[in-house]
N, C-alpha and C. Protein backbone atom coordinates (compact mmCIF):
# COMPACT_ATOMS: atom_id res chain seq x y z
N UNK A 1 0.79 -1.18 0.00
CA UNK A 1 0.00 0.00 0.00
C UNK A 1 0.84 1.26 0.00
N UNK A 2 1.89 1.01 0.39
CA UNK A 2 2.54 1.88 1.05
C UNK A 2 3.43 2.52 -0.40
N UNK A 3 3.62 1.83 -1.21
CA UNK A 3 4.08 1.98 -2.62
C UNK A 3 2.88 2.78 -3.95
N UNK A 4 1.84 2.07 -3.59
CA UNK A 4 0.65 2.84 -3.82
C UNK A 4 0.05 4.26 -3.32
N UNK A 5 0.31 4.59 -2.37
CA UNK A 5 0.63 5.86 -1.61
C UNK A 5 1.75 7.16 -1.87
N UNK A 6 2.50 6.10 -2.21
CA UNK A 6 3.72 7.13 -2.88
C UNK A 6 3.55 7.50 -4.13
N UNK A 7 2.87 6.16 -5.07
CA UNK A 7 2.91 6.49 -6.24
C UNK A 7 1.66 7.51 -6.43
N UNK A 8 0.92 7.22 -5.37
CA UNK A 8 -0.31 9.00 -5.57
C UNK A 8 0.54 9.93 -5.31
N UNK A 9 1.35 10.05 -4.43
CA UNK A 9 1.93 11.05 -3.82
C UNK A 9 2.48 11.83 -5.19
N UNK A 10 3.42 11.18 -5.73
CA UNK A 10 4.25 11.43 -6.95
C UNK A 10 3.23 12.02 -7.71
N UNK A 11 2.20 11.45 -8.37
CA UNK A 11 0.91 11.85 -9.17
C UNK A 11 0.14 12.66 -8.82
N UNK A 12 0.38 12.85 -7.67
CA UNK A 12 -0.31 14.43 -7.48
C UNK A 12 0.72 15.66 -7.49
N UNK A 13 2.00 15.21 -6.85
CA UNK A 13 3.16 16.59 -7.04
C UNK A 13 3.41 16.57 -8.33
N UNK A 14 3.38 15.97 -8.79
CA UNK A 14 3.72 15.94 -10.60
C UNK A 14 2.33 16.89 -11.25
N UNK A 15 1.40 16.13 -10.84
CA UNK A 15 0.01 17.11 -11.05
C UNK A 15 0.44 18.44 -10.92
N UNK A 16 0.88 18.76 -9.39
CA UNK A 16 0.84 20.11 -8.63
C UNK A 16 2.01 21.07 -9.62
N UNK A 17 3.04 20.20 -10.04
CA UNK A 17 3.96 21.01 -10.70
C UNK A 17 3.81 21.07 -12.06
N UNK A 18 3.07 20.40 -12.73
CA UNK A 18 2.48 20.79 -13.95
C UNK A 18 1.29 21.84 -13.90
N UNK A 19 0.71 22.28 -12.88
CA UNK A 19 -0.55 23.00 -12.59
C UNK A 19 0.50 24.39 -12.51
N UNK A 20 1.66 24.54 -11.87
CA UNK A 20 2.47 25.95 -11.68
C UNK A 20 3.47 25.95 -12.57
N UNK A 21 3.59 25.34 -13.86
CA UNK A 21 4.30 25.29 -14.91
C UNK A 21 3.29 26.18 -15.62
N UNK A 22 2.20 25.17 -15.69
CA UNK A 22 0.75 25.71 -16.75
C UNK A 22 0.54 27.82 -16.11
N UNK A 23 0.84 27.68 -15.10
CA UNK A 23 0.59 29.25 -14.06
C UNK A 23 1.64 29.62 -14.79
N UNK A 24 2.69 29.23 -14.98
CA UNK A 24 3.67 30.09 -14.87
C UNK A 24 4.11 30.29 -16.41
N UNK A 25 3.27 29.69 -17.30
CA UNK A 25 3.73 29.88 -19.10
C UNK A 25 2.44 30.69 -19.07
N UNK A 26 1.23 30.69 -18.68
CA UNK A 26 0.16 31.66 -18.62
C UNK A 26 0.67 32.81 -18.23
N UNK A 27 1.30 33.21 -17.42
CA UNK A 27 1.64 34.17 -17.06
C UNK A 27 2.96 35.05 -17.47
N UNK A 28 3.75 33.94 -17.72
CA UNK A 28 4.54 34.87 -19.28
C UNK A 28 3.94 35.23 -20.55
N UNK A 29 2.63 34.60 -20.69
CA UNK A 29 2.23 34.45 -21.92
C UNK A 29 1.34 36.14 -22.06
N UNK A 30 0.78 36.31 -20.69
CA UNK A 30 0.45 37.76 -20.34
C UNK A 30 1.05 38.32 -20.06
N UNK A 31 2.30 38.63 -19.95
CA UNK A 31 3.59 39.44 -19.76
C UNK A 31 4.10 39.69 -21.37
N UNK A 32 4.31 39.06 -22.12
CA UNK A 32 4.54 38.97 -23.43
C UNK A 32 3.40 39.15 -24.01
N UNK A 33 1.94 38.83 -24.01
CA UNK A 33 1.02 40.33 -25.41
C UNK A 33 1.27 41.62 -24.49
N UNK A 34 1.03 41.71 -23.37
CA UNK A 34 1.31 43.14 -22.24
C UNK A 34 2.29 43.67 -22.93
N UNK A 35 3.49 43.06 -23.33
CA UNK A 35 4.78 43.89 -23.64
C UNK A 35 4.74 44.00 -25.28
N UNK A 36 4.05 42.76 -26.08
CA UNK A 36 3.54 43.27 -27.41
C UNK A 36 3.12 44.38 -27.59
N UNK A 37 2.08 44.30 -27.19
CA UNK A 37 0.68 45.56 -26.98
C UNK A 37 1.71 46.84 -26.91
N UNK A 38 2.66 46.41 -26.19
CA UNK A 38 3.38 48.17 -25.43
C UNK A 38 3.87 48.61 -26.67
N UNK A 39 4.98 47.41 -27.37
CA UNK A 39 5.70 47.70 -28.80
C UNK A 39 4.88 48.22 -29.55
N UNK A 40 3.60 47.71 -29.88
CA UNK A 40 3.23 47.81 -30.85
C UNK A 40 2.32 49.46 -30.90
N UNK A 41 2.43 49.86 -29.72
CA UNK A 41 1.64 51.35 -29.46
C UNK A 41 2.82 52.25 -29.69
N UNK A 42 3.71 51.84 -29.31
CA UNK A 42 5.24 52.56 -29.79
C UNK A 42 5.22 52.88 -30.90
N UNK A 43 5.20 51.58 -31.86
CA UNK A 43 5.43 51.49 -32.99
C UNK A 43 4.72 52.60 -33.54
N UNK A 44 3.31 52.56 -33.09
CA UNK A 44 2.25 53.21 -34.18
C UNK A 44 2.41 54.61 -33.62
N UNK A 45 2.83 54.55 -32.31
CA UNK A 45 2.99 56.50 -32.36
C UNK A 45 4.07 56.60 -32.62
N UNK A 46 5.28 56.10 -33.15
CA UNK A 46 6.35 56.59 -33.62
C UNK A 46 6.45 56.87 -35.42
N UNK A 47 5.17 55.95 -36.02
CA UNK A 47 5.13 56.58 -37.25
C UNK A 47 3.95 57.59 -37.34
N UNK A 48 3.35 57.66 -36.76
CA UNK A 48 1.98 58.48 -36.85
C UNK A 48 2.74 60.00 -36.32
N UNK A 49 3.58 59.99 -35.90
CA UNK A 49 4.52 61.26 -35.44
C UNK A 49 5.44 61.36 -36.54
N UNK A 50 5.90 60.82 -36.87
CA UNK A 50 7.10 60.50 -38.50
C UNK A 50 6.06 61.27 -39.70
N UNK A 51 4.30 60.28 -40.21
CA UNK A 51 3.73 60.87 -41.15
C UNK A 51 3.45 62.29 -40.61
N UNK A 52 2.67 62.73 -39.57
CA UNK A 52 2.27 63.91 -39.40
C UNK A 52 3.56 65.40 -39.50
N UNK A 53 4.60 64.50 -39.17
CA UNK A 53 5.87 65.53 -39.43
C UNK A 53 5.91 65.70 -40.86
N UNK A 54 5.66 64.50 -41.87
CA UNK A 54 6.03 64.76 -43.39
C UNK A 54 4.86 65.69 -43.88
N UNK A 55 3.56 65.29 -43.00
CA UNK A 55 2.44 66.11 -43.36
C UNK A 55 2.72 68.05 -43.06
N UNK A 56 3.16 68.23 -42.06
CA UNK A 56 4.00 69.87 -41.61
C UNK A 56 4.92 69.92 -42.74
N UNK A 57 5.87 69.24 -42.76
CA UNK A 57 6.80 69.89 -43.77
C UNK A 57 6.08 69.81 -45.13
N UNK A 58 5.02 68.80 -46.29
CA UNK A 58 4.78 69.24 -47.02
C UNK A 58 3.64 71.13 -46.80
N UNK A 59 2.40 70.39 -45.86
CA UNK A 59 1.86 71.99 -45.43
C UNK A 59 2.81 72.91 -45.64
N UNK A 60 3.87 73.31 -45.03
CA UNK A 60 4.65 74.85 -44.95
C UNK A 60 5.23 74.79 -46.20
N UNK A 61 5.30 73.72 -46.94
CA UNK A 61 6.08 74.47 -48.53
C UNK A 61 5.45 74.57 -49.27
N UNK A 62 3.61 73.98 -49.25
CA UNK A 62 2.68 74.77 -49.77
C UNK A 62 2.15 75.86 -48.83
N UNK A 63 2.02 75.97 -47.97
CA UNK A 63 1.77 77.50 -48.13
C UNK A 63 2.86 78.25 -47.82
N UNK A 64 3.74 78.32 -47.34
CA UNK A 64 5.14 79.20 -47.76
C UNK A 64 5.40 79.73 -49.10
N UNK A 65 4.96 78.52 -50.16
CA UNK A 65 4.87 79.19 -51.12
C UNK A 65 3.46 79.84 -51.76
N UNK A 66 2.73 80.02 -51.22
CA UNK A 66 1.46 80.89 -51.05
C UNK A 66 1.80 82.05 -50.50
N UNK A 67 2.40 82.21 -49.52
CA UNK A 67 3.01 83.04 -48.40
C UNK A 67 3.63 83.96 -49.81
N UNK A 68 4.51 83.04 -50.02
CA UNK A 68 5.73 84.00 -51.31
C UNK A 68 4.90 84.99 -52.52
N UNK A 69 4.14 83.93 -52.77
CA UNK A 69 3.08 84.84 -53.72
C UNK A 69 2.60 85.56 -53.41
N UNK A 70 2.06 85.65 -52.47
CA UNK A 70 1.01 87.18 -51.83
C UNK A 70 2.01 87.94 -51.59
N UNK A 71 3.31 87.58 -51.05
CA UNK A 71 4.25 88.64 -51.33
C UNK A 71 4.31 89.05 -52.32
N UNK A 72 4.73 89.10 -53.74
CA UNK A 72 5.01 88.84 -54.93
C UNK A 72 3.71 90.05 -55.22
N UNK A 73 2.87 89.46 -55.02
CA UNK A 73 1.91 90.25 -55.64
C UNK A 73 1.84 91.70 -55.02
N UNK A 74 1.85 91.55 -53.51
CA UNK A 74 2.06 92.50 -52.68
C UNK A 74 2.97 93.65 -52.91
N UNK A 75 3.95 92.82 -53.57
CA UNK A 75 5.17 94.12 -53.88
C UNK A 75 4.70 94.17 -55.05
N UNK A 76 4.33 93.78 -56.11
CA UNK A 76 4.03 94.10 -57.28
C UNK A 76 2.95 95.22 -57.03
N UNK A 77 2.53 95.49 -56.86
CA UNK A 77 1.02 96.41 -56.21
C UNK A 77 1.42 97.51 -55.79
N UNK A 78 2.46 98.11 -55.16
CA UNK A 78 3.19 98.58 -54.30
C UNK A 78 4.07 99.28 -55.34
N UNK A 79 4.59 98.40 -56.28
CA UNK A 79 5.38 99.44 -57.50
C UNK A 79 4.56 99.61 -58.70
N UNK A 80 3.35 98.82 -58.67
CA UNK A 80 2.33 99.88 -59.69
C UNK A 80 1.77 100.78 -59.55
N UNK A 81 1.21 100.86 -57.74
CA UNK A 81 0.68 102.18 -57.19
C UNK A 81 1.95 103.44 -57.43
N UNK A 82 3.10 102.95 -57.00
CA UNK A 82 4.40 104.33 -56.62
C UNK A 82 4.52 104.46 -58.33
N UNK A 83 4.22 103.72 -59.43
CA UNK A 83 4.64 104.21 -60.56
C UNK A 83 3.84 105.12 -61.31
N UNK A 84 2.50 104.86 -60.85
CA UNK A 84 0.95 105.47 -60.97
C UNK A 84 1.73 106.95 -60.16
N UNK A 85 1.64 107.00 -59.15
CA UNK A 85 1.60 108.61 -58.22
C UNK A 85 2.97 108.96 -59.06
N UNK A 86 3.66 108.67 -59.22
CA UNK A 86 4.82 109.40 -59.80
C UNK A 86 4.27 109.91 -61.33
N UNK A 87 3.98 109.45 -61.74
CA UNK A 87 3.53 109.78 -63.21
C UNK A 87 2.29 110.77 -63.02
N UNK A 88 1.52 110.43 -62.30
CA UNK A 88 0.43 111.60 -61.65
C UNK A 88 1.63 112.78 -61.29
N UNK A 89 2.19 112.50 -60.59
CA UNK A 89 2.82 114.22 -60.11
C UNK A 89 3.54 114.74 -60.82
N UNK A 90 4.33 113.96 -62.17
CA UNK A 90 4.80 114.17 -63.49
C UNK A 90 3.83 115.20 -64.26
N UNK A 91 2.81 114.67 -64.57
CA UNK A 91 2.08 114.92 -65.80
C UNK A 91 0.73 115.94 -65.30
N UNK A 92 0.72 116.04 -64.10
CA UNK A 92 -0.63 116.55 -63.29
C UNK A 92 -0.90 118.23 -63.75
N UNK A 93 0.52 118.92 -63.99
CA UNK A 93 0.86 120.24 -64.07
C UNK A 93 0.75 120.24 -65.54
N UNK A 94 0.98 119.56 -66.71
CA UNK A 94 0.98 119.84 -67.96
C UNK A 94 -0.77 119.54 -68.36
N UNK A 95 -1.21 118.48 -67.74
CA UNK A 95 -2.24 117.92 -67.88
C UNK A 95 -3.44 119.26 -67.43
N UNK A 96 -3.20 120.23 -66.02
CA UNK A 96 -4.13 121.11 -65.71
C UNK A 96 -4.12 122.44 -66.73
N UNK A 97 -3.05 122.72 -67.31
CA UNK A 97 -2.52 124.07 -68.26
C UNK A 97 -3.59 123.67 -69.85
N UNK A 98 -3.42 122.32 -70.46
CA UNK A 98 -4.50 122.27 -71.38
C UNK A 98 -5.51 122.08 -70.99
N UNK A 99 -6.09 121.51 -70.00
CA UNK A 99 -7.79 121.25 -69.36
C UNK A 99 -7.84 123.16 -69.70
N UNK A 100 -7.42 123.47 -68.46
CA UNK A 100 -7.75 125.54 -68.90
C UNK A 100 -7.63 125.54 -69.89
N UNK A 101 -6.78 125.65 -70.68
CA UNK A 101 -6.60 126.85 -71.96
C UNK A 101 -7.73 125.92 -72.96
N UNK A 102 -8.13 124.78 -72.79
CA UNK A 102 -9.22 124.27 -73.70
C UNK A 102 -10.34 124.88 -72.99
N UNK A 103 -10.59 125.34 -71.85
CA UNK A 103 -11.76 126.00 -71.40
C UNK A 103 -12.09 127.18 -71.09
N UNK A 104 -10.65 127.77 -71.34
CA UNK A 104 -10.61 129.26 -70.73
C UNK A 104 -10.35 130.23 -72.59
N UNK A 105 -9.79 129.66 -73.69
CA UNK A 105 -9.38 130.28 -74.65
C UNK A 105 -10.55 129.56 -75.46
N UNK A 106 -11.54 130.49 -75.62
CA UNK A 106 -12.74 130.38 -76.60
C UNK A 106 -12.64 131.20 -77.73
N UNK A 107 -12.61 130.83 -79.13
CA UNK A 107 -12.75 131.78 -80.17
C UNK A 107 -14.21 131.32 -80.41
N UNK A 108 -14.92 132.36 -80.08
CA UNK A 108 -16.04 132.42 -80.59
C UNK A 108 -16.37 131.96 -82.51
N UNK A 109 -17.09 131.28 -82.99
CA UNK A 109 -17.09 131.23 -84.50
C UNK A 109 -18.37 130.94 -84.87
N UNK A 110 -19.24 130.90 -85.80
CA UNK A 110 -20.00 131.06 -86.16
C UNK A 110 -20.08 129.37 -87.17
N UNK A 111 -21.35 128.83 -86.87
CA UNK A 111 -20.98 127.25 -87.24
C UNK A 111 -21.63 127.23 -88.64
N UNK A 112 -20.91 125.96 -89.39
CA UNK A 112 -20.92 126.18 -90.97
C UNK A 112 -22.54 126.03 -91.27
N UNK A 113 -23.33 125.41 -90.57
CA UNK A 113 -24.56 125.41 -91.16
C UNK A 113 -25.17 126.40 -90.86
N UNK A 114 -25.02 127.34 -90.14
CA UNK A 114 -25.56 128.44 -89.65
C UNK A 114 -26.34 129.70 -91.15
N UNK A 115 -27.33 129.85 -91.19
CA UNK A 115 -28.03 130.70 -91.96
C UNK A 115 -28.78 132.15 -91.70
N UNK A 116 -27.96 132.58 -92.52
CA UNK A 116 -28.19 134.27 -91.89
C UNK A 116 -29.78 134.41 -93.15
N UNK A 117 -30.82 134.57 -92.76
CA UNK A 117 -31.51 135.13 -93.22
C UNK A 117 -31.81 136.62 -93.00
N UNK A 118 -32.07 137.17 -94.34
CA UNK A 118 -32.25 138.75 -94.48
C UNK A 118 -33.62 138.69 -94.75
């Protein structure tokens, strides 16, 4: 009996240490997706920070170069107005001397269809 006793004995610690083997690969096995899971959130915010950076740098060199144009135009605007007033303050004095003398020097004349009846 006494051999029979042992051999439970054995069959149950063998049990018992296959039961905290089974604990103990379960429990790496949740330690390892836990530490997956971690990589893999890494992973995805380390490119989602990578695209959104390529996304900024394309943004600012389209509109930087939007930016440039409204400059562009801005100064262009700027030397059509100053080329406009300069030519106004050029021409303003020759321009007022014929307005008068076309309104102020009248020769009276007498127009060709005009009919003198007697």
């Amino acid at each position: 009996m006494t051999s029979q006793s042992q051999g439970i004995q054995q069959l149950l610690q063998a049990e018992k240490r296959a039961k905290d083997k089974l604990e103990e690969a379960k429990k790496r096995k949740g330690k390892r997706l836990k530490q997956a899971k971690e990589e893999a959130t890494a992973e995805i915010d380390h490119y989602r920070l990578q695209r959104e950076k390529e996304f900024r740098s394309k943004q600012t060199n389209v509109m930087g170069s939007q930016g440039n144009l409204s400059a562009k135009i801005e100064e262009q605007t700027t030397e059509t107005i100053r080329n406009l007033t300069s030519s106004y303050h050029r021409n303003m004095e020759t321009m007022m001397k014929k307005l008068l003398s076309t309104i102020c020097d009248i020769s009276p004349e007498i127009h060709p269809n005009f009919r003198h009846e007697v």
